[in-house]
Protein backbone atom coordinates (compact mmCIF):
# COMPACT_ATOMS: atom_id res chain seq x y z
CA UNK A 1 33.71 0.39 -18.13
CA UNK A 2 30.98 -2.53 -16.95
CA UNK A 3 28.27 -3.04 -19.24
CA UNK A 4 25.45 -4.19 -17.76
CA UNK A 5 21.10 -3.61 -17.94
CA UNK A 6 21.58 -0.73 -15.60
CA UNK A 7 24.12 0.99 -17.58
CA UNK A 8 22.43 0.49 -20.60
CA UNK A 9 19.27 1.63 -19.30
CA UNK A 10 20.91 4.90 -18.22
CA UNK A 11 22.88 5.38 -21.07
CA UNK A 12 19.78 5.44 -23.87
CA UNK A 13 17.77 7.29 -21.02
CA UNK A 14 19.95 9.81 -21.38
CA UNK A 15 20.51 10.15 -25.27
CA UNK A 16 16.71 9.70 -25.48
CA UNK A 17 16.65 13.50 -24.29
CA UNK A 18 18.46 14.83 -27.31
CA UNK A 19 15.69 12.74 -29.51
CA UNK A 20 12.51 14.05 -28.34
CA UNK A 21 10.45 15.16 -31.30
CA UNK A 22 12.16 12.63 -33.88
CA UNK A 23 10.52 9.55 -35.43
CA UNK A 24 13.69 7.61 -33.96
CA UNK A 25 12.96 7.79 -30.19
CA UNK A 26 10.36 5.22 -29.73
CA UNK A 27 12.25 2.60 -31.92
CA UNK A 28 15.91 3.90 -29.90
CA UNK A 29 14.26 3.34 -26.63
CA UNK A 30 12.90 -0.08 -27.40
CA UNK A 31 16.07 -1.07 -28.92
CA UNK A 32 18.13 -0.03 -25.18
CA UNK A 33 15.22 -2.43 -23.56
CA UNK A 34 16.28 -5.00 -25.98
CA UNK A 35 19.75 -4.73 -25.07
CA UNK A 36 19.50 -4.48 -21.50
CA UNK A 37 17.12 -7.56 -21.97
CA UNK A 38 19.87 -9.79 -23.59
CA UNK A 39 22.50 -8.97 -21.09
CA UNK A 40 19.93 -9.80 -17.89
CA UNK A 41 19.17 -13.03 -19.86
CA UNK A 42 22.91 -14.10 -20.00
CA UNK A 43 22.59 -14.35 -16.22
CA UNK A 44 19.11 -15.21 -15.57
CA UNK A 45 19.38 -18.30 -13.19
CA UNK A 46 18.59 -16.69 -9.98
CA UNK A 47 14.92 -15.02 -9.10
CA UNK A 48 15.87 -11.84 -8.73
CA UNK A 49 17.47 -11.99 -12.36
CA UNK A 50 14.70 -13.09 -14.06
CA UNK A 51 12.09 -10.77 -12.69
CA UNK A 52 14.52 -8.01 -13.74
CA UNK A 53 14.35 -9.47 -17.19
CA UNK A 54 10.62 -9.31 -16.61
CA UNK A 55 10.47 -5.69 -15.53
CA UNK A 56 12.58 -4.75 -19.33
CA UNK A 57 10.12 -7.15 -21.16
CA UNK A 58 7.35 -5.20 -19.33
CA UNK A 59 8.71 -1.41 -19.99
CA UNK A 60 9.39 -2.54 -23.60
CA UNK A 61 5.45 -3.09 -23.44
CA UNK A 62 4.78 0.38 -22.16
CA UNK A 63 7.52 2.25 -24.38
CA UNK A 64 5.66 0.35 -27.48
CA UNK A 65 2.36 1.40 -26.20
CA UNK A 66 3.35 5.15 -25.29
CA UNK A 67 3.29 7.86 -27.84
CA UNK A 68 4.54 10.80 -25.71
CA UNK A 69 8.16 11.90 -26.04
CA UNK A 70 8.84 12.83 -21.92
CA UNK A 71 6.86 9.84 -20.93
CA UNK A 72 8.86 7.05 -22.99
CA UNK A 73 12.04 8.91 -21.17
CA UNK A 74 10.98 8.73 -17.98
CA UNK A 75 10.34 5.21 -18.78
CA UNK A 76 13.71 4.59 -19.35
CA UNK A 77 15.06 6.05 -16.27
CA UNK A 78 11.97 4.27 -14.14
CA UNK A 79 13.79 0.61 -16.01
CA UNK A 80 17.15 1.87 -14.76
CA UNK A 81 16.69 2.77 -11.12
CA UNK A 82 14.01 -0.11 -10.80
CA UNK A 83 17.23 -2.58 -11.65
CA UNK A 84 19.57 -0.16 -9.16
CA UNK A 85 16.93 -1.18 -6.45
CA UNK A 86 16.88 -4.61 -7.16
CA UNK A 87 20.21 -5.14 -7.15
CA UNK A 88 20.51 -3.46 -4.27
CA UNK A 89 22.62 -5.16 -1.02
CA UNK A 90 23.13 -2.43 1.79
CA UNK A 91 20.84 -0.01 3.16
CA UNK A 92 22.01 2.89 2.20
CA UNK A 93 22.21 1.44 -2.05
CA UNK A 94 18.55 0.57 -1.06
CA UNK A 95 17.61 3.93 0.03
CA UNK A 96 19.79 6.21 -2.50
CA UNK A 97 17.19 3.81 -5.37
CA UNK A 98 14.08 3.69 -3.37
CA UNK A 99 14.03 7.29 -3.56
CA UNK A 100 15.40 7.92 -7.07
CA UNK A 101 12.64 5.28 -7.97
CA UNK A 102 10.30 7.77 -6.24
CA UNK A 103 11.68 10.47 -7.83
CA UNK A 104 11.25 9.54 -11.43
CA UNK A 105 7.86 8.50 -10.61
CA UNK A 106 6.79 11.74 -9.55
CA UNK A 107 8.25 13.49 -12.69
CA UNK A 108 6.35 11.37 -14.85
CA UNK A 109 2.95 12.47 -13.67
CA UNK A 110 4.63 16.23 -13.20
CA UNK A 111 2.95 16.16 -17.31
CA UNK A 112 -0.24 17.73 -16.21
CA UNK A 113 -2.64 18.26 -19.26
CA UNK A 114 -5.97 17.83 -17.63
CA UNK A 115 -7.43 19.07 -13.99
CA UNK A 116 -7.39 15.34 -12.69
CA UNK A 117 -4.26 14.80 -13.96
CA UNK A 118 -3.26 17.70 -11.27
CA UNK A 119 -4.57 16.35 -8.41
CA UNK A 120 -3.80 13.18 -9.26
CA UNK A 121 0.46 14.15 -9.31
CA UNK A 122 -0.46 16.79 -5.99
CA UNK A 123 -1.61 13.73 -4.01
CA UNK A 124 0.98 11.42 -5.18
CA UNK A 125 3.95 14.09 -4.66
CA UNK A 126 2.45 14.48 -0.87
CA UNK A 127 3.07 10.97 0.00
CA UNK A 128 6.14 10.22 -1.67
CA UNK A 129 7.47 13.45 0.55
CA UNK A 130 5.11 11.59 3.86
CA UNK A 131 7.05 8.49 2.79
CA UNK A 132 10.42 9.90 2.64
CA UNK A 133 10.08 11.72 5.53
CA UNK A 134 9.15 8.83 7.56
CA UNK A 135 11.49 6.93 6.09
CA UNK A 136 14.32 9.09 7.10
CA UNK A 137 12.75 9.11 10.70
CA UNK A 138 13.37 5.49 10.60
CA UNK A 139 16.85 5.56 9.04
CA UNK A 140 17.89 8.17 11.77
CA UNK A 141 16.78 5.99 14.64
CA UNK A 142 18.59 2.64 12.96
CA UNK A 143 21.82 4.91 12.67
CA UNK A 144 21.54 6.18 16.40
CA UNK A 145 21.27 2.62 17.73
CA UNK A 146 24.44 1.92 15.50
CA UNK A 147 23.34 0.83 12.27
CA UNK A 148 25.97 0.52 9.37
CA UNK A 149 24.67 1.67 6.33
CA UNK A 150 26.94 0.34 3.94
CA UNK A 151 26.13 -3.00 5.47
CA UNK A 152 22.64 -4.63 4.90
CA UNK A 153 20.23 -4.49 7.26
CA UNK A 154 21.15 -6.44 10.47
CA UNK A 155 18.63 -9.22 11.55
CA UNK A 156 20.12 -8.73 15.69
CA UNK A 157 19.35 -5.40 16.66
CA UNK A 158 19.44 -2.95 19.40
CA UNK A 159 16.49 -1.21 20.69
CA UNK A 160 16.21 1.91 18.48
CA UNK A 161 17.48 0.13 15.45
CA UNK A 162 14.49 -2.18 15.75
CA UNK A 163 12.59 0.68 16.34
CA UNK A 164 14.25 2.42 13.01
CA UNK A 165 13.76 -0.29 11.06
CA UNK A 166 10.06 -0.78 12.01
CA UNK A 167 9.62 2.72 11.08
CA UNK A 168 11.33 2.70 7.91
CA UNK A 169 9.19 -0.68 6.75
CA UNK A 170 5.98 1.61 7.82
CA UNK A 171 7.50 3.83 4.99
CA UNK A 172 7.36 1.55 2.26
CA UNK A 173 4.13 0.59 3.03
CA UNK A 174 3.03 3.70 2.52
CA UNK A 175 4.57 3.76 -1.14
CA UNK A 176 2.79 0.30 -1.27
CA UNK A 177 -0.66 1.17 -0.32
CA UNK A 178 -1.05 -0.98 2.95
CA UNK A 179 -4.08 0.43 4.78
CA UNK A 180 -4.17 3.27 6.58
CA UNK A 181 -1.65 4.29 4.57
CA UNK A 182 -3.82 3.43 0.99
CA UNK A 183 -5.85 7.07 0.55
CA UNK A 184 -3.36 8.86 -1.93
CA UNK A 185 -3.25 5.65 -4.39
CA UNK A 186 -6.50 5.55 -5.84
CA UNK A 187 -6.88 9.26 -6.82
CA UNK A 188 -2.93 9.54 -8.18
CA UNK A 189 -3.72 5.82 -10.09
CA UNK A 190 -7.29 6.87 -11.24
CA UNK A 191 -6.87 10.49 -12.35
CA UNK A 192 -2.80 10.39 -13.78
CA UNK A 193 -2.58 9.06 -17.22
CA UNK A 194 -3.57 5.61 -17.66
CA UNK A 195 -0.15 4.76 -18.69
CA UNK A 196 1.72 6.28 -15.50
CA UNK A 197 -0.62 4.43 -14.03
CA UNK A 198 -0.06 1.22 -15.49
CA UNK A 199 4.03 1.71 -14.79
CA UNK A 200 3.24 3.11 -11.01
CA UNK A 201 1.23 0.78 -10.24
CA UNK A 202 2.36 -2.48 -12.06
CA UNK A 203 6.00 -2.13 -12.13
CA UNK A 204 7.20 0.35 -9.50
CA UNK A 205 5.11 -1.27 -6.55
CA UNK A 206 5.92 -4.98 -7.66
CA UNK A 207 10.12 -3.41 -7.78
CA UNK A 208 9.62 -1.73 -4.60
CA UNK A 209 7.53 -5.18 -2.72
CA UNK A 210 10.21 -7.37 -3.95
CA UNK A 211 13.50 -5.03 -2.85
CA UNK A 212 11.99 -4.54 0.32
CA UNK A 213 10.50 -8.30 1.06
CA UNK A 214 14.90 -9.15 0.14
CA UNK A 215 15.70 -6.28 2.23
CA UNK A 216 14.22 -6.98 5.71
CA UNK A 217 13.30 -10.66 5.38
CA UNK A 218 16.60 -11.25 7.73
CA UNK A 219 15.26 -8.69 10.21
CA UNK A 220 11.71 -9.99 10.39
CA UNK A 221 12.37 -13.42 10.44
CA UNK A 222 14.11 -12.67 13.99
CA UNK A 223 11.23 -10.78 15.06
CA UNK A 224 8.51 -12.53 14.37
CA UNK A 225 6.62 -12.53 17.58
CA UNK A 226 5.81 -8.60 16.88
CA UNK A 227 6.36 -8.36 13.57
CA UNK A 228 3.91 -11.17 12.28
CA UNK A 229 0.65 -9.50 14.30
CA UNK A 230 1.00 -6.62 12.93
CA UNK A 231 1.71 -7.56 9.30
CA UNK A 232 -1.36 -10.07 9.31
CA UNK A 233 -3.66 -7.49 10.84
CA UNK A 234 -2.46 -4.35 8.17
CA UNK A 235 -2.80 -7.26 5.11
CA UNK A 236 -5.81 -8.49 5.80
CA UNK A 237 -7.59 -5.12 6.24
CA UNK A 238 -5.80 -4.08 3.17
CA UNK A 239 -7.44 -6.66 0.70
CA UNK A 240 -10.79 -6.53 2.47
CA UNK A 241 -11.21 -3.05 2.00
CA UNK A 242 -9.84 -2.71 -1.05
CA UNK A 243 -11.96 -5.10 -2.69
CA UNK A 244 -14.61 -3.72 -0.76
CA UNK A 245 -14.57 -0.54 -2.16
CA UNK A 246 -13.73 -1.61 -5.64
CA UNK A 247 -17.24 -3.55 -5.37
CA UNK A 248 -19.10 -0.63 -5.80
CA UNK A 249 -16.77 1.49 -8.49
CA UNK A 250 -18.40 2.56 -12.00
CA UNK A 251 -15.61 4.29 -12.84
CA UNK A 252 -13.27 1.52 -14.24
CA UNK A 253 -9.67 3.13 -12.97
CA UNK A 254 -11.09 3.61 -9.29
CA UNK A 255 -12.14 0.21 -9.42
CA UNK A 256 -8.80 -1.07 -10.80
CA UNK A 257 -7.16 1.36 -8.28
CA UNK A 258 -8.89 -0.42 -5.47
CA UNK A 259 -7.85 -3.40 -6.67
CA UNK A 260 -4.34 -2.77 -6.84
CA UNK A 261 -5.18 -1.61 -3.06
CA UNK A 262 -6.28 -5.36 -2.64
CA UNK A 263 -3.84 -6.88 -4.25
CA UNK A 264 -0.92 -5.01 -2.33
CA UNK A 265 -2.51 -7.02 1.00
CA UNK A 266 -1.96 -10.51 -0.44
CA UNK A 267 1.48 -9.27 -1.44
CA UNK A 268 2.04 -8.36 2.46
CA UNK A 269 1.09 -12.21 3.02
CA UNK A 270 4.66 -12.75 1.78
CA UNK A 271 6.31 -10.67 4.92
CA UNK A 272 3.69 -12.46 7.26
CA UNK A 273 5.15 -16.02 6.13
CA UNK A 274 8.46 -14.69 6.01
CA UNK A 275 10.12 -18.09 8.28
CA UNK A 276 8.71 -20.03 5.70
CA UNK A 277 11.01 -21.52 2.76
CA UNK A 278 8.30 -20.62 0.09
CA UNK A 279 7.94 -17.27 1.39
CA UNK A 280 10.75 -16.01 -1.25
CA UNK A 281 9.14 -17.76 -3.96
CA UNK A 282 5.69 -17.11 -3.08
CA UNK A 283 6.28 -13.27 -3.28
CA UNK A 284 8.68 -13.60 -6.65
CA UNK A 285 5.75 -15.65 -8.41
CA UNK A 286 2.72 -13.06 -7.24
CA UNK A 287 5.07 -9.94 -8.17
CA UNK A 288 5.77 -11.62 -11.65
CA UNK A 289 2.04 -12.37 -11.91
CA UNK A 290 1.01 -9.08 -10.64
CA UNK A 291 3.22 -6.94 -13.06
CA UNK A 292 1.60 -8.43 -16.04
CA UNK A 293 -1.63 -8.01 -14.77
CA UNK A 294 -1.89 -4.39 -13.47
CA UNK A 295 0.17 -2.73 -16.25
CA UNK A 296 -1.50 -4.58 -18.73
CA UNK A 297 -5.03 -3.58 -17.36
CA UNK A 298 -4.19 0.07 -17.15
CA UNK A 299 -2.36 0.14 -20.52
CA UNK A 300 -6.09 -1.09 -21.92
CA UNK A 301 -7.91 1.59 -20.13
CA UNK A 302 -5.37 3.82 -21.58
CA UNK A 303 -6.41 2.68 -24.95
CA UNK A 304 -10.49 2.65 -23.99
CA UNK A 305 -10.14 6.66 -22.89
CA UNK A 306 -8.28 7.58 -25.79
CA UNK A 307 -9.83 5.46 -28.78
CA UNK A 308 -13.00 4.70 -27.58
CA UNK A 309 -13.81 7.42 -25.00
CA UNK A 310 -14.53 4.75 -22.63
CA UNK A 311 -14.32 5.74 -18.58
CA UNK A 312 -16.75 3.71 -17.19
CA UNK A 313 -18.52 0.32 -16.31
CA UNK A 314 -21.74 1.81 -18.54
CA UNK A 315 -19.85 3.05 -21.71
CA UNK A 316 -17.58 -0.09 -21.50
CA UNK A 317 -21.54 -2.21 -22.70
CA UNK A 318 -20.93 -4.53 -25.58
CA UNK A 319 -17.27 -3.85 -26.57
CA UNK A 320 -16.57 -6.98 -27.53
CA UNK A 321 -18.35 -5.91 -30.78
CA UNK A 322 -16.55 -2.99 -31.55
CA UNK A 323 -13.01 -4.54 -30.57
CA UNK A 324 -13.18 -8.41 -30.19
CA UNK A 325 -9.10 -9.10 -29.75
CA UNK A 326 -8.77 -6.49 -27.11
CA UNK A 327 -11.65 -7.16 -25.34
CA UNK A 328 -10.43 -10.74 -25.03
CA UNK A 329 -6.79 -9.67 -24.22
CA UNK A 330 -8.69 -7.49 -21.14
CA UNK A 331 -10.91 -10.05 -20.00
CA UNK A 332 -7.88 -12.44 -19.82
CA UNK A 333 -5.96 -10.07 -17.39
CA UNK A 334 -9.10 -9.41 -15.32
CA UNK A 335 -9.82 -13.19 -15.12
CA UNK A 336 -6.00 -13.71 -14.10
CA UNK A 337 -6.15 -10.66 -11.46
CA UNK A 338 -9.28 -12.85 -10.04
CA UNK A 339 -7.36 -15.90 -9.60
CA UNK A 340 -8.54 -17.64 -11.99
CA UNK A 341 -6.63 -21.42 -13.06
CA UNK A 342 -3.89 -21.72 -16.11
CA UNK A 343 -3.37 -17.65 -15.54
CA UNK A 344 -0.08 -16.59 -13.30
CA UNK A 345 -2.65 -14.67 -11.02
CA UNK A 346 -3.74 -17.83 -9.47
CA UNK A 347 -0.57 -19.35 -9.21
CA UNK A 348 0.75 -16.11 -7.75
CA UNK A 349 -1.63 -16.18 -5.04
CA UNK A 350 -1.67 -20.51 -4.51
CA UNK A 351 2.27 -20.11 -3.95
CA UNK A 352 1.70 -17.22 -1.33
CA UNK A 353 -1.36 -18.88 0.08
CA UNK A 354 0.57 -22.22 0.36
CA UNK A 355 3.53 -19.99 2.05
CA UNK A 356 1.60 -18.74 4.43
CA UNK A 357 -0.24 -22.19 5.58
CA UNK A 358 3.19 -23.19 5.87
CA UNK A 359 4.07 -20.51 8.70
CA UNK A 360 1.06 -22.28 10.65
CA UNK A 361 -1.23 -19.25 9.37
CA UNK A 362 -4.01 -21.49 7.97
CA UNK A 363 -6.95 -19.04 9.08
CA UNK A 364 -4.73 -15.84 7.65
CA UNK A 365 -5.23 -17.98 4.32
CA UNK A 366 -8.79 -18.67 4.64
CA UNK A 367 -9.66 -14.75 4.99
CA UNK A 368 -7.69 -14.25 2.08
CA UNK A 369 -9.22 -16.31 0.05
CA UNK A 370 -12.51 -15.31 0.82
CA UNK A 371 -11.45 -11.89 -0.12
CA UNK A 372 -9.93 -13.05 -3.70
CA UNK A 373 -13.57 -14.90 -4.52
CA UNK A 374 -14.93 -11.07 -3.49
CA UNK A 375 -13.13 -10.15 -5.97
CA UNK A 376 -14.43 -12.26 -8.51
CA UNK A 377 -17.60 -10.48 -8.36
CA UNK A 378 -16.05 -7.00 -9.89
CA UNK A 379 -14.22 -7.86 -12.07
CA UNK A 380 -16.96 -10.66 -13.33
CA UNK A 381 -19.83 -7.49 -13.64
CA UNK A 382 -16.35 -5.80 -16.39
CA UNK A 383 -16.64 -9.07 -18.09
CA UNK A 384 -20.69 -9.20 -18.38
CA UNK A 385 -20.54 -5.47 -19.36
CA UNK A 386 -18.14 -6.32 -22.47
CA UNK A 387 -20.14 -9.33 -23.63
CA UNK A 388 -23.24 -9.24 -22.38
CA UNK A 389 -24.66 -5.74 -22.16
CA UNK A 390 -26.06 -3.89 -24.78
CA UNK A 391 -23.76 -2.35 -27.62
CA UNK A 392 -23.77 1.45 -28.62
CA UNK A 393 -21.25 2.15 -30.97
CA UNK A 394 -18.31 4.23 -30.09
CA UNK A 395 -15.57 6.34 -32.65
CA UNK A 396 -12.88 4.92 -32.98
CA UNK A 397 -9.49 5.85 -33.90
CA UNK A 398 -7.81 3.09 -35.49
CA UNK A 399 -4.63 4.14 -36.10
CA UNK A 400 -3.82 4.74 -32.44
CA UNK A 401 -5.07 0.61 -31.39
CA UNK A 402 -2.31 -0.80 -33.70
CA UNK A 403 0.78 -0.51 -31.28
CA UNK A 404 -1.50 -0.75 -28.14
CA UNK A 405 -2.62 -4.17 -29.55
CA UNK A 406 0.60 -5.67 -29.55
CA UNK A 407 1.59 -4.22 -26.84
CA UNK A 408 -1.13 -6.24 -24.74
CA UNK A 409 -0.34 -9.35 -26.68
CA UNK A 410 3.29 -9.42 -25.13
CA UNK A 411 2.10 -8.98 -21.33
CA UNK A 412 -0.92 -11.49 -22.19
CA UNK A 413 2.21 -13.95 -23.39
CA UNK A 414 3.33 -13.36 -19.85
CA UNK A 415 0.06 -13.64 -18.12
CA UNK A 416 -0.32 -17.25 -19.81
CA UNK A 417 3.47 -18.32 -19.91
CA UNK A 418 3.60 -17.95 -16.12
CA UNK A 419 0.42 -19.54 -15.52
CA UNK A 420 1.07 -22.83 -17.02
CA UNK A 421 4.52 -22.86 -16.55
CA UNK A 422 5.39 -22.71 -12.82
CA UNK A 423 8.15 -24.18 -12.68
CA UNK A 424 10.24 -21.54 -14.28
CA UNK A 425 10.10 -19.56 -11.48
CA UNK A 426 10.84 -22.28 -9.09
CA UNK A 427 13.87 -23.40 -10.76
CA UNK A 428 15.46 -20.44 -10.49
């Protein structure tokens, strides 16, 4: 039998089930992340490698931060088909993962405790099945024009597999919230748990923008005269909207919902520069950055709704007073999601950007970074609110910050290590 992270992953998945309910299963699954974490690190020279190692690191977070039983499964299996799609080499491997990815992430907001919660998993079920279904439109066409599927994708194509594949990429779009295909994300990210959240949207969109960008990147760099157009036009609407509309949020998991909207446009810069040599990296660096960033963000809101029955922009006033480490760890994340220097958010997007001016895009570049100074503006008003505003003490649960705490300390590590150390990334 091969040992490897996936088959580790699988394997404590698995025996977690038999452990719900103990004292052991929280401490079992962060000891399988550990493992799997060792073995990726034995082989960590290439890019691929080492944001799998980032995606355990990441989960180990979440498991540490998570107190329910199903969820710190599910986690488990998310870790293990999030490495099957990464790894991933023909279409059909890419497929048979994408879709047990989607799976997974549907049954861990199935946990409905809460009316929001509800609608939240209705919406998100609905376009994983809109998703599927157009993905297997796609797949269908690419087979009838002769596509192999136990082959990876061909870059020369006949008509209808060009046709296919263009479908199929409209597909993961959808699971990536590129406008007009954005509507489900911010009700399923707002109103699920703030910790499916933070895995959705921080770790299962950076797996599935990374598998996909290694994926067609052959294809689109043959096809560039259609494919380019319509990428730049779908990206840059994308992060103007979504920062748009996250402008004018009080309700801080619509705004950071919006903002993940955003952020999935300057990750679509990486398929627009896809002919240039820094395209790989430039996606690899923002995915690293961006799966610090979002989880970490979400995990905190997790911990403001259920120690400090904070929801909003309002109730968030003067935190800093009640909780100074975690309001600093927050701040940090936000400041690194605005692109602010020595944080891997702005190296995330500099890499892209510089990708992208490098295609002979220069004016693609200077829309987007109008749109990331936007974007300074929300998530400066979170900062003023936890500093600046006026404090009202909140209840607070203490015992339930402990683990969160140190939870957010490991993805800050991340945030910063990344930041200031670029070339880790590009010497892989």
């Amino acid at each position: 039998m091969i040992i490897n992270p996936f088959t580790i992953l699988f394997a404590f998945a698995l025996l977690s089930i038999v452990m719900h309910r103990t004292f052991f299963l929280k401490p079992f699954a962060l000891l399988g992340l550990a493992l799997a974490s060792v073995y990726t690190m034995s082989d960590a020279s290439e890019g691929m490698r080492l944001f799998e190692l980032i995606v355990e690191l990441v989960l180990f977070a979440v498991v540490l931060h998570e107190d329910d039983d199903i969820s710190i499964t599910q986690t488990l299996f998310i870790g293990a088909s999030s490495l099957l799609l990464l790894e991933s080499k023909s279409i059909l491997s890419f497929i048979i993962s994408f879709e047990s990815l989607s799976l997974i992430s549907v049954i861990l907001v199935s946990q409905i405790k809460t009316k929001d919660e509800a609608e939240g998993a209705v919406k998100m079920f609905i376009a994983g099945a809109m998703a599927t279904g157009i993905l297997f439109l796609g797949l269908s066409f690419y087979v009838m024009g002769g596509g192999i599927l136990l082959e990876p994708l061909k870059a020369e194509t006949s008509t209808f597999e060009t046709i296919g594949i263009f479908i199929m990429l409209m597909a993961l779009f959808y699971k990536l919230t590129i406008v007009p295909f954005h509507g489900w994300a911010v009700d399923s990210y707002a109103k699920v748990s703030h910790s499916h959240a933070a895995v959705l949207s921080g770790v299962a969109k950076t797996v599935v923008a990374l598998a996909t960008f290694k994926i067609f990147a052959p294809f689109l760099s043959m096809h560039l005269e259609f494919a380019t157009p319509l990428i730049v036009v779908l990206a840059l609407i994308t992060m103007t909207l979504g920062n748009f509309l996250a402008l004018f949020r009080e309700n801080l998991a619509q705004m950071l919902s919006y903002s993940s909207i955003a952020h999935a446009g300057y990750i679509a810069l990486a398929f627009v520069a896809v002919k240039s040599e820094y395209a790989k990296d430039g996606i690899l660096y923002i995915s690293i950055a961006y799966i610090f960033m979002q989880s970490a963000a979400f995990l905190v809101l997790d911990t403001l709704k259920k120690s400090y029955g904070v929801r909003t922009l309002k109730e968030l006033s003067g935190f800093s007073k009640q909780n100074a480490l975690l309001a600093a760890l927050f701040s940090v994340q936000l400041l690194s999601l605005a692109g602010i220097p020595l944080l891997a958010g702005f190296l995330g997007k500099a890499i892209l950007f510089y990708a992208v001016v490098d295609a002979g895009l220069w004016w693609v570049v200077l829309i987007a970074l109008l749109n990331s100074a936007l974007s300074v503006g929300y998530y400066a008003w979170v900062i003023k609110s936890i500093y600046f505003d006026k404090f009202d003490a909140k209840e607070v649960h203490f015992a339930d910050v402990k683990l969160p705490l140190i939870s957010q300390l490991i993805l800050v590590g991340g945030t910063l290590y990344f930041g200031i150390f670029a070339g880790v990334v590009f010497g892989v």
